[in-house]
Protein backbone atom coordinates (compact mmCIF):
# COMPACT_ATOMS: atom_id res chain seq x y z
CA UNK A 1 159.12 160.24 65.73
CA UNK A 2 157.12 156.74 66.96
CA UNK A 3 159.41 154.87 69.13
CA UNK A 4 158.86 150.90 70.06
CA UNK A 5 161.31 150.54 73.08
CA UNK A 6 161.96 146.72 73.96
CA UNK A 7 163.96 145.53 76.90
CA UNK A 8 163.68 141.48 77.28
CA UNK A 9 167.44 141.56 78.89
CA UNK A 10 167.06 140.83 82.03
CA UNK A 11 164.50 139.63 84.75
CA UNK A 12 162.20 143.28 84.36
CA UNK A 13 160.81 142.79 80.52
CA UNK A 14 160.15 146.40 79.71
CA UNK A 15 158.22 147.50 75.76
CA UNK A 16 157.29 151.41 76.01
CA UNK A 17 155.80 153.73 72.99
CA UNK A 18 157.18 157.21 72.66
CA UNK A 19 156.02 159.80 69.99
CA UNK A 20 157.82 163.05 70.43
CA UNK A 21 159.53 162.51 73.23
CA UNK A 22 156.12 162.34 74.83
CA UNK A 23 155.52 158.69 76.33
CA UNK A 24 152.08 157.18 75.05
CA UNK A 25 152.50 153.91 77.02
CA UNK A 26 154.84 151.71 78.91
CA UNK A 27 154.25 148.13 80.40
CA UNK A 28 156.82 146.27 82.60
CA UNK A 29 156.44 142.91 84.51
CA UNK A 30 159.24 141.63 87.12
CA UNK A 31 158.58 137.70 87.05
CA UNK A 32 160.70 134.90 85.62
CA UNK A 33 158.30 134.12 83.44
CA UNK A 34 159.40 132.87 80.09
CA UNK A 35 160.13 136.15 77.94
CA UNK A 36 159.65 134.98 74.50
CA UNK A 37 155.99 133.87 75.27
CA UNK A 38 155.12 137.49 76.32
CA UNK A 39 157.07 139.56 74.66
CA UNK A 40 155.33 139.95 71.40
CA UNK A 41 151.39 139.84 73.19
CA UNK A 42 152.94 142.80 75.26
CA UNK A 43 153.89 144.34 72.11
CA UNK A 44 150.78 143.80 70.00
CA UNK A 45 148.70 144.83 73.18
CA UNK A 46 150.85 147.90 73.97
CA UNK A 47 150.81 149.37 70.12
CA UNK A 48 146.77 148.89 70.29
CA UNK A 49 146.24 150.62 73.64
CA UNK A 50 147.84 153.75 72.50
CA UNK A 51 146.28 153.68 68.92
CA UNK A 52 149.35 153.00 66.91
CA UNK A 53 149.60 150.22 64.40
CA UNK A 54 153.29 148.65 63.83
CA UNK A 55 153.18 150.52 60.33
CA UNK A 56 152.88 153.71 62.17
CA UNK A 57 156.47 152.90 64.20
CA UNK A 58 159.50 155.12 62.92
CA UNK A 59 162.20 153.50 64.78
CA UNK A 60 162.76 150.49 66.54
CA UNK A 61 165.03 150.62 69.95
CA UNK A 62 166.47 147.47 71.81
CA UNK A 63 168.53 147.11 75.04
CA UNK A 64 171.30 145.00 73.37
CA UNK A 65 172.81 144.05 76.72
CA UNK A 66 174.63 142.99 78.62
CA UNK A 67 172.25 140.35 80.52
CA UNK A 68 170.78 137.67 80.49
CA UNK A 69 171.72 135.30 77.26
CA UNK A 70 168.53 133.73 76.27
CA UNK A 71 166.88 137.12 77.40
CA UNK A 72 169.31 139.50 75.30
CA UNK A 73 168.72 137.15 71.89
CA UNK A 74 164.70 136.92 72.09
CA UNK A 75 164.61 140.62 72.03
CA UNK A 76 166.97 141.26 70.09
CA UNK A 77 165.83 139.00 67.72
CA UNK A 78 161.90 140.09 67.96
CA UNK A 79 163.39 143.76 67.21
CA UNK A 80 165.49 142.91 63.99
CA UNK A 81 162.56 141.16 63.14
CA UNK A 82 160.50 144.00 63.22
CA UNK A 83 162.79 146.34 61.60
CA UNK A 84 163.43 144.36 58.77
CA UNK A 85 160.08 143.59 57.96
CA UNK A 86 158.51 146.78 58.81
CA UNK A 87 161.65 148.46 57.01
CA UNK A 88 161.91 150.38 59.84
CA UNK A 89 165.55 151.99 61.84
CA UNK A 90 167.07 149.72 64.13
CA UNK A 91 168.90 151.28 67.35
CA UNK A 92 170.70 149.24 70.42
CA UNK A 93 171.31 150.81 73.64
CA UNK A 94 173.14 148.93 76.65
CA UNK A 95 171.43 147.49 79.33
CA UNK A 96 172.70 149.22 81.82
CA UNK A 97 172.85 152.69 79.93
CA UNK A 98 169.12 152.54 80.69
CA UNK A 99 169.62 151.78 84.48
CA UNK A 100 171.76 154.42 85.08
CA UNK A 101 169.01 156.82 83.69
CA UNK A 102 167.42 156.46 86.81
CA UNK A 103 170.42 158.20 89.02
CA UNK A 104 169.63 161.54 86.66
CA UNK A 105 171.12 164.40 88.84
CA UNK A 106 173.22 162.30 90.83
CA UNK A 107 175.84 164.45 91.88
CA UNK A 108 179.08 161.20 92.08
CA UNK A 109 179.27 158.30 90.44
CA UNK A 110 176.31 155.93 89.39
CA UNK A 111 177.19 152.18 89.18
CA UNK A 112 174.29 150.33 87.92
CA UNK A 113 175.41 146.34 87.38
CA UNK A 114 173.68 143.06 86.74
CA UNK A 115 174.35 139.72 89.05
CA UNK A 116 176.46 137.19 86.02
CA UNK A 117 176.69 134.46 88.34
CA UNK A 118 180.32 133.01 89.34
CA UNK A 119 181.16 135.93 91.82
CA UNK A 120 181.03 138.42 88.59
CA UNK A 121 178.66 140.91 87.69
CA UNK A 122 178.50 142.55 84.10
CA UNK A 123 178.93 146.86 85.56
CA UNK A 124 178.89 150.10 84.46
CA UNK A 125 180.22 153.63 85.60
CA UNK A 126 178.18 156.65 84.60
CA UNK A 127 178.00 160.62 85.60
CA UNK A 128 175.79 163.19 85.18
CA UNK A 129 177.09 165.74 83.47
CA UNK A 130 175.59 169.00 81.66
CA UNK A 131 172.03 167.34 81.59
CA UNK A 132 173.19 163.66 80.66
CA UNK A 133 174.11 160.34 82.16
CA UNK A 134 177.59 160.06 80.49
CA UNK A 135 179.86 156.35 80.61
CA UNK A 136 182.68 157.00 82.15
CA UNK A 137 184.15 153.67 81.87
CA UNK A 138 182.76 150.68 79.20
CA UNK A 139 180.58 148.24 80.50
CA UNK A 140 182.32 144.82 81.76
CA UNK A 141 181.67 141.50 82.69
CA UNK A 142 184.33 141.54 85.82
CA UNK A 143 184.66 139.74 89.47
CA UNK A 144 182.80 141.70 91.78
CA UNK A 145 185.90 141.83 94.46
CA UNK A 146 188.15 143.51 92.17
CA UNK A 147 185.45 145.98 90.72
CA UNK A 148 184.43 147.22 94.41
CA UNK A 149 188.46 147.56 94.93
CA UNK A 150 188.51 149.64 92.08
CA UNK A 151 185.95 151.88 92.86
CA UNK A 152 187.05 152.19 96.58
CA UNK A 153 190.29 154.24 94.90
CA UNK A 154 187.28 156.94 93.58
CA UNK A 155 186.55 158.66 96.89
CA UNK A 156 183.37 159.91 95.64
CA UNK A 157 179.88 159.41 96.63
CA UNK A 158 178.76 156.30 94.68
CA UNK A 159 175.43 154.95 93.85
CA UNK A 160 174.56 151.29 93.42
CA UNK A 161 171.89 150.20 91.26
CA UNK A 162 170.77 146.80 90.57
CA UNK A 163 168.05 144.25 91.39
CA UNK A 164 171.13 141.96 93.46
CA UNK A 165 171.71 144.81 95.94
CA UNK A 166 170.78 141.98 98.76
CA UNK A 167 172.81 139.65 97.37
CA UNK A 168 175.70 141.81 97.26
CA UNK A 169 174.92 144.36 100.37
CA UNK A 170 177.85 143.31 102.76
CA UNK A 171 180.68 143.24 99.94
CA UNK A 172 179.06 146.92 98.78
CA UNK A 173 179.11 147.94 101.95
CA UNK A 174 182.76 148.20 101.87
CA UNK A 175 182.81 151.35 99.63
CA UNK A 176 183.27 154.52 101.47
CA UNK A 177 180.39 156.70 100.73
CA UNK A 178 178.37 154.09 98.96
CA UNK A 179 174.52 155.00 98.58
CA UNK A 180 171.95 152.86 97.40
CA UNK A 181 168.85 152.68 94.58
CA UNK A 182 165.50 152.77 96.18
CA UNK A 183 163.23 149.63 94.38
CA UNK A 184 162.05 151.89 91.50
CA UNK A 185 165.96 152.96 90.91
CA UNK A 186 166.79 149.35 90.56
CA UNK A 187 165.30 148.43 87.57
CA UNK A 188 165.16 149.43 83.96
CA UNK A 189 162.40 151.23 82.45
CA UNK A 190 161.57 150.96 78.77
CA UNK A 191 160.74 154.82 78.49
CA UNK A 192 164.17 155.46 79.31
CA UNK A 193 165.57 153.29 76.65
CA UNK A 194 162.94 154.84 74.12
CA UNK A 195 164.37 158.35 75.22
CA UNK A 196 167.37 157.29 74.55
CA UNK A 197 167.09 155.64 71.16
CA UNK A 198 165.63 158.58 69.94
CA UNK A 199 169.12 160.20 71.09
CA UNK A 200 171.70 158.02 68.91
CA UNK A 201 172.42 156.60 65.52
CA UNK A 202 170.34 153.59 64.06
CA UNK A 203 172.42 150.53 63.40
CA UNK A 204 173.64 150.63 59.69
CA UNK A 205 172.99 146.96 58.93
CA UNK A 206 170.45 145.39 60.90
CA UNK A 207 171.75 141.70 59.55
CA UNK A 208 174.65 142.25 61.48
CA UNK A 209 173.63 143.99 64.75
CA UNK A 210 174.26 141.61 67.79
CA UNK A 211 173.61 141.59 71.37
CA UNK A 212 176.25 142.62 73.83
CA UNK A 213 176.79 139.52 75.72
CA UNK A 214 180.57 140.65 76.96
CA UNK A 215 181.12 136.75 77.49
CA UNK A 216 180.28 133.42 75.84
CA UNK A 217 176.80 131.55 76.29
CA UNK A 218 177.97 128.86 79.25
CA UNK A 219 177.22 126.04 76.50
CA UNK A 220 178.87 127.72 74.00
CA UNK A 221 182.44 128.39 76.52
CA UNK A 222 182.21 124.82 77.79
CA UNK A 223 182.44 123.98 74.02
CA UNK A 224 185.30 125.80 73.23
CA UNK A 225 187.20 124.69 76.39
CA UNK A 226 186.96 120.86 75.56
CA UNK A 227 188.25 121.89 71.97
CA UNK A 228 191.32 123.56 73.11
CA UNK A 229 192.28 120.60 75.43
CA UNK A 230 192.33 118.39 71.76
């Protein structure tokens, strides 16, 4: 099986190639440069360094958040594209499924989690277990203080992951036996979310697949606020 992987969800853009299992090329960049102008060049220029034309693709894979808004609906949009058009399978896999990947053979609990502004962060809880990272609670969008009080209660060796560990350090800190990602750990990496594809179930109608944004856009919540006070 081809595999396009495409991860435009958050700072890290991330496309990868698998065929087999067997990873043929991967290309990430970590700049806040504008994702939909580089997404599909990275794309086009990824599929021709490995020899593959998009005709050759068998499935198409997506990090489907949660994340950044305007990140999470250019690639999820550039993927359905694809799919449709190239009548190809569609599969999403969460954002921080993918991170998590990275704590493989962790022996406690892995927490990757994205920064969501406010004091909140959007977090996940994974374990290894019998050769896979496993969720062992659904990703949330949730205030920061009352997820680290939550996970103080596991008494467990925990492991952060996440590009805001500085931002965070002295409130993570607070965990008892608390370890933390090295740089590499931190970040997504579009092989994993091709690996990972390959694993599940394609989306059954790829009209109606959206992005797991786990909260409103901030225009769209402002709007529904000032029609509730009507």
């Amino acid at each position: 099986m081809n595999v396009l992987a495409i991860d435009s969800s958050n700072l890290v853009m991330g496309v990868a190639v698998t065929s087999g299992g067997k990873v043929l090329g991967e290309l990430m960049t970590n700049s806040r440069k504008n994702h939909s102008e580089r997404l599909m060049p990275a794309i086009a220029g990824l599929l021709d360094n490995v020899g593959l034309g998009p005709g050759d693709l068998d499935r198409i894979v997506v990090a489907e958040g949660p994340g950044s808004y305007t990140g999470l609906r250019i690639g999820v949009t550039i993927a359905k594209m694809l799919a449709w058009t190239l009548k190809k399978e569609l599969v999403g896999v969460s954002s921080l499924e993918v991170v998590a990947q990275n704590a493989r053979y962790f022996s406690g609990y892995i927490a990757p989690f994205f920064d969501a502004r406010r004091g909140q962060v959007f977090a996940g809880l994974y374990q290894y277990k019998n050769g896979k990272v496993i969720s062992s609670m659904p990703d949330r969008l949730v205030l920061i203080k009352d997820w680290i009080e939550g996970l103080k209660a596991l008494n467990r060796p925990l492991l952060f992951l996440s590009n805001d560990l500085e931002k965070w350090n002295d409130l993570l800190n607070t965990v008892p036996l608390a370890v933390f990602g090295d740089k590499p750990q931190n970040v997504p990496h579009a092989a994993e979310l091709a690996r990972l594809g390959e694993e599940k179930q394609p989306v059954p109608d790829i009209h109606h697949f959206l992005p797991a944004y786990l909260r409103l856009a901030e225009a769209e919540a402002k709007w529904l606020a000032r029609q509730q006070e009507r």
